[in-house]
N, C-alpha and C. Protein backbone atom coordinates (compact mmCIF):
# COMPACT_ATOMS: atom_id res chain seq x y z
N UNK A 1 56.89 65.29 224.25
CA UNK A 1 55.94 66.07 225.02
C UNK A 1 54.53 65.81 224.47
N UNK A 2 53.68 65.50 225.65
CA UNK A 2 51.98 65.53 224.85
C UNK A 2 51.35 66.64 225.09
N UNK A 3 51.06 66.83 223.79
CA UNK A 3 49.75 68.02 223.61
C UNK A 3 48.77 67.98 223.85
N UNK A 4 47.90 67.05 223.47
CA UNK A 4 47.22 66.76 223.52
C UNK A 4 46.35 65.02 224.19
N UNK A 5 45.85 65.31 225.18
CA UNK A 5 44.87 66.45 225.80
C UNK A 5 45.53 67.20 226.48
N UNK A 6 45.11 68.62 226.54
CA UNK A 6 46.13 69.70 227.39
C UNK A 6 45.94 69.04 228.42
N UNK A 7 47.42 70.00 229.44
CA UNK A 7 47.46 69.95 230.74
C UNK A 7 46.49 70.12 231.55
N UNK A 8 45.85 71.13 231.02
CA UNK A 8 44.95 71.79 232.09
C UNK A 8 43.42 71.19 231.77
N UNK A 9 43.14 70.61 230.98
CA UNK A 9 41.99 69.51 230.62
C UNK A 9 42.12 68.26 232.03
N UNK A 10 43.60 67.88 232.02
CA UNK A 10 43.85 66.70 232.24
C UNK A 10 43.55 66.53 234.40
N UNK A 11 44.21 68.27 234.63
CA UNK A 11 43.86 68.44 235.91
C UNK A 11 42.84 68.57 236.31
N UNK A 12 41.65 68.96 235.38
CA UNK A 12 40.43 69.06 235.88
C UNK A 12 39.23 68.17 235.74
N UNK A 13 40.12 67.07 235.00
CA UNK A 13 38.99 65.72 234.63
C UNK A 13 39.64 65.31 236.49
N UNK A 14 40.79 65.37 236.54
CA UNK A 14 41.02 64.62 238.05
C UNK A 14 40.56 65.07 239.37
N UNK A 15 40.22 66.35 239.11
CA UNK A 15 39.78 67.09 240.32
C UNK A 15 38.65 67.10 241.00
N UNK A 16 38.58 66.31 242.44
CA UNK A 16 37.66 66.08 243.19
C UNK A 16 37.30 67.15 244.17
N UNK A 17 35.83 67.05 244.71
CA UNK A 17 35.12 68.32 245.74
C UNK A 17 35.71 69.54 245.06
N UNK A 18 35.92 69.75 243.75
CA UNK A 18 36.12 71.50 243.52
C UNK A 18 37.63 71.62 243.59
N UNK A 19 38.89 70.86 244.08
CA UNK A 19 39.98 71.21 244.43
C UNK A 19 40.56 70.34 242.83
N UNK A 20 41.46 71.47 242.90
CA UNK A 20 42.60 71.13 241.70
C UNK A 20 43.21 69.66 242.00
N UNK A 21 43.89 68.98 241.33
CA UNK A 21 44.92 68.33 241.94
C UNK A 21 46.70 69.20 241.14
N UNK A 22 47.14 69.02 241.70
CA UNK A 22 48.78 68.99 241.35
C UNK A 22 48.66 68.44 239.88
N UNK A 23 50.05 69.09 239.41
CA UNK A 23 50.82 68.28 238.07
C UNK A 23 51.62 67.60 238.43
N UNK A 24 52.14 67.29 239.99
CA UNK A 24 52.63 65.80 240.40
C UNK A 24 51.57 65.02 239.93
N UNK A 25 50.22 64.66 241.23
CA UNK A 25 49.36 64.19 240.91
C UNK A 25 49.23 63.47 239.59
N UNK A 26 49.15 64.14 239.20
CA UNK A 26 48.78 63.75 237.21
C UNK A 26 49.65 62.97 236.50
N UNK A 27 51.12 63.31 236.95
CA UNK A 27 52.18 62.71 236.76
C UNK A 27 52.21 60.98 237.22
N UNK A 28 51.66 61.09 238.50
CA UNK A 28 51.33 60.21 239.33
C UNK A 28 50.91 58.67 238.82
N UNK A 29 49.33 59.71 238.50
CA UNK A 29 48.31 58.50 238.05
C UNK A 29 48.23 58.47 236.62
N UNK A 30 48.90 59.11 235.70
CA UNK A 30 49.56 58.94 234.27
C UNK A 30 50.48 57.57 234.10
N UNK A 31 51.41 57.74 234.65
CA UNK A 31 52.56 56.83 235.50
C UNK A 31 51.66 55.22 235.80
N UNK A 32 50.78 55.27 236.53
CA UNK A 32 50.50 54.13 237.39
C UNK A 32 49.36 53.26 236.09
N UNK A 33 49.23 54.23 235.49
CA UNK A 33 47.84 53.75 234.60
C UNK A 33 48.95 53.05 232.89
N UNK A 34 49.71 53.66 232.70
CA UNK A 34 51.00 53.56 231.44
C UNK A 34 51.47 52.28 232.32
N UNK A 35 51.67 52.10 233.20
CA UNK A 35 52.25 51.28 233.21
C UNK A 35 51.27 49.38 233.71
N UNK A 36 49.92 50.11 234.23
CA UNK A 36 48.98 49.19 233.92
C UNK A 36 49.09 48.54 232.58
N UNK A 37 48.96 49.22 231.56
CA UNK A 37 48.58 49.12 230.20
C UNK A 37 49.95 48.66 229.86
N UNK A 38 51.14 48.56 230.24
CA UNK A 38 52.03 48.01 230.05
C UNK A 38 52.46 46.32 230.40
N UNK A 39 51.77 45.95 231.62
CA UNK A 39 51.63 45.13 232.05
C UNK A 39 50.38 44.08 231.51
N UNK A 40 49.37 44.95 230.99
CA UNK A 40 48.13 44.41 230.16
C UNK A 40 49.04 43.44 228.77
N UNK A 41 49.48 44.19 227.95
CA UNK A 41 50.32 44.61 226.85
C UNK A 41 51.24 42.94 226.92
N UNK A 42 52.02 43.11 228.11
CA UNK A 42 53.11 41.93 228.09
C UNK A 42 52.53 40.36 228.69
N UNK A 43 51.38 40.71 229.50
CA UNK A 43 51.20 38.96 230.00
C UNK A 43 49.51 39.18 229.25
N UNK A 44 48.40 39.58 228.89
CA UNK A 44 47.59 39.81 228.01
C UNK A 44 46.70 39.33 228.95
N UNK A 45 46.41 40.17 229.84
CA UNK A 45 45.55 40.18 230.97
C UNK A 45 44.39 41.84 230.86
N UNK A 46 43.30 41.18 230.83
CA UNK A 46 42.26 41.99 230.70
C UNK A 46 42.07 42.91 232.08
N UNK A 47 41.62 44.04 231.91
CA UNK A 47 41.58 44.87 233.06
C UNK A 47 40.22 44.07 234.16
N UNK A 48 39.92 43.38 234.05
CA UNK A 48 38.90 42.54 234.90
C UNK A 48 39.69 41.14 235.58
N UNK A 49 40.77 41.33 234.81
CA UNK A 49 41.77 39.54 235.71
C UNK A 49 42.08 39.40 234.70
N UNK A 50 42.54 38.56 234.58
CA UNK A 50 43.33 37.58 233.73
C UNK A 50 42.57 36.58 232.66
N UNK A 51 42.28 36.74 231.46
CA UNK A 51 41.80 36.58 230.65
C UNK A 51 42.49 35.52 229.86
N UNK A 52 41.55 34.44 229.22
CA UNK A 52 42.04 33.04 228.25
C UNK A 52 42.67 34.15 226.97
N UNK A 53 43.82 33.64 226.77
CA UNK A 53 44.43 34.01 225.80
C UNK A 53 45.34 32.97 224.90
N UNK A 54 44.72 32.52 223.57
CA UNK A 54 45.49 31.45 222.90
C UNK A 54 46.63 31.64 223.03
N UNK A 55 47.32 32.75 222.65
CA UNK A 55 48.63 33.21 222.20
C UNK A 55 49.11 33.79 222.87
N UNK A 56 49.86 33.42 223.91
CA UNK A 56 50.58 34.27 225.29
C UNK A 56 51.46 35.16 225.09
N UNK A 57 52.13 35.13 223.75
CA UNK A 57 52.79 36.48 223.32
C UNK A 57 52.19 37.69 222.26
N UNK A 58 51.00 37.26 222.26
CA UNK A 58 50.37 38.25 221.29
C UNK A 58 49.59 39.35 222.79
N UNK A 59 49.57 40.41 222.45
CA UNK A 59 49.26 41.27 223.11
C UNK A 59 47.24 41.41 223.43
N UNK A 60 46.68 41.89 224.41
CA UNK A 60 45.22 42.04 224.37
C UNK A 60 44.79 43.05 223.37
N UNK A 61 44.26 43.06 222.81
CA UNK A 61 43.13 43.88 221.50
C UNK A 61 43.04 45.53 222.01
N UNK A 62 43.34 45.74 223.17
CA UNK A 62 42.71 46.89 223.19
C UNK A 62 44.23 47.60 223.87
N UNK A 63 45.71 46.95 223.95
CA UNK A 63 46.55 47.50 223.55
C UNK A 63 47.58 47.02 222.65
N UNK A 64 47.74 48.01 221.50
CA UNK A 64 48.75 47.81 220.24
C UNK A 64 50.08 47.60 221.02
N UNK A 65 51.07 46.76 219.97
CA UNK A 65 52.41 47.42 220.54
C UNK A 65 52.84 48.56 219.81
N UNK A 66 52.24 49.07 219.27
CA UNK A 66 52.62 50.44 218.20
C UNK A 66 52.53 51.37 218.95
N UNK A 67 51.48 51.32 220.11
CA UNK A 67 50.90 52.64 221.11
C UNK A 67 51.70 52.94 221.96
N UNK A 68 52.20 54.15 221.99
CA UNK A 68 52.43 54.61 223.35
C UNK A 68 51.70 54.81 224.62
N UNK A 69 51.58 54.06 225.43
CA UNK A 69 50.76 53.52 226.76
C UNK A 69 50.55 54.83 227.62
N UNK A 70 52.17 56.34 227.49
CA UNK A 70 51.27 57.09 228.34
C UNK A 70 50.60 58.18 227.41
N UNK A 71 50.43 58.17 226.40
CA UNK A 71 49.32 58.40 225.40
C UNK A 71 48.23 58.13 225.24
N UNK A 72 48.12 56.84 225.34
CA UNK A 72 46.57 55.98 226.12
C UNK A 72 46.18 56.72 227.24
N UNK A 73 47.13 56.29 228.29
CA UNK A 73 46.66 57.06 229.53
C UNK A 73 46.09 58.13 229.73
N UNK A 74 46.80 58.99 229.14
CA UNK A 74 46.39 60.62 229.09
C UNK A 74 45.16 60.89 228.13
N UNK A 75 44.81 60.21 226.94
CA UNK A 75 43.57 60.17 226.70
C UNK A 75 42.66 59.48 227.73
N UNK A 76 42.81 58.57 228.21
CA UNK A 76 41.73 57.62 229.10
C UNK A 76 41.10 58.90 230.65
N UNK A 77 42.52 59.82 230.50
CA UNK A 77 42.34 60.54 231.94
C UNK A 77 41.60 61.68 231.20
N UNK A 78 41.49 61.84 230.01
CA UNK A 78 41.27 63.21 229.43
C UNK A 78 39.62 62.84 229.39
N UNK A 79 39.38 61.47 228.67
CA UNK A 79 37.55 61.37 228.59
C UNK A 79 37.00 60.80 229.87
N UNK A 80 37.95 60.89 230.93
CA UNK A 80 37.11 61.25 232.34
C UNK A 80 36.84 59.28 232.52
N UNK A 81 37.90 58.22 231.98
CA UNK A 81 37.47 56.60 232.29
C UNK A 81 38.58 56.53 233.80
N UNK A 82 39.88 57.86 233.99
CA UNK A 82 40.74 57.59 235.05
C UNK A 82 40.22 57.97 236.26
N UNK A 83 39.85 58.46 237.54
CA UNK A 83 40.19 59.21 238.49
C UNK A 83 40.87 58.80 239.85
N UNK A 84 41.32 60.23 239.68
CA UNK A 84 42.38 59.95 241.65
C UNK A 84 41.62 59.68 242.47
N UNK A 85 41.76 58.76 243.42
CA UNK A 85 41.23 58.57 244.65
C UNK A 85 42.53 58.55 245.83
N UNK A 86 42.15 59.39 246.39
CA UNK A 86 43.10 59.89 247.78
C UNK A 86 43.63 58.94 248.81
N UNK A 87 44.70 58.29 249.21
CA UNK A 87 44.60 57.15 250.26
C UNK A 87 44.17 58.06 251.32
């Protein structure tokens, strides 16, 4: 379970025009972003494309394999770098 950043931090960094979102929601784009950073992690592709990388099994710099990715996430959503956008 993460504590930290609380729940209720986490709903209101996401919340657009004044409206809450859900703890689906959050679940959601927690989910979609962990598993970005998962995908960063295994082919070492920079969040801008695909980045020169000598060492195709060494991971990108800015994720460990020590980290838990939806730990990242939930900080990244907590200092306000995530937000929902509605289809």
């Amino acid at each position: 379970m993460i504590n930290e950043p609380p729940v209720d931090l986490l709903i209101k960094q996401l919340s657009t025009d004044g409206k809450e979102v859900s703890r689906y929601c959050l679940c959601v784009v927690a989910a979609k972003r962990a598993r970005q950073l998962l995908e960063q992690r295994e082919i070492g592709a920079s969040s801008y494309g695909i980045a020169y990388n000598p060492n195709p099994t060494a991971p990108p710099a800015s994720v460990k394999p020590s980290e838990n990715v939806l730990v990242l996430a939930s900080n990244e959503i907590g200092s306000g770098k995530i937000k929902c956008i509605k289809d």
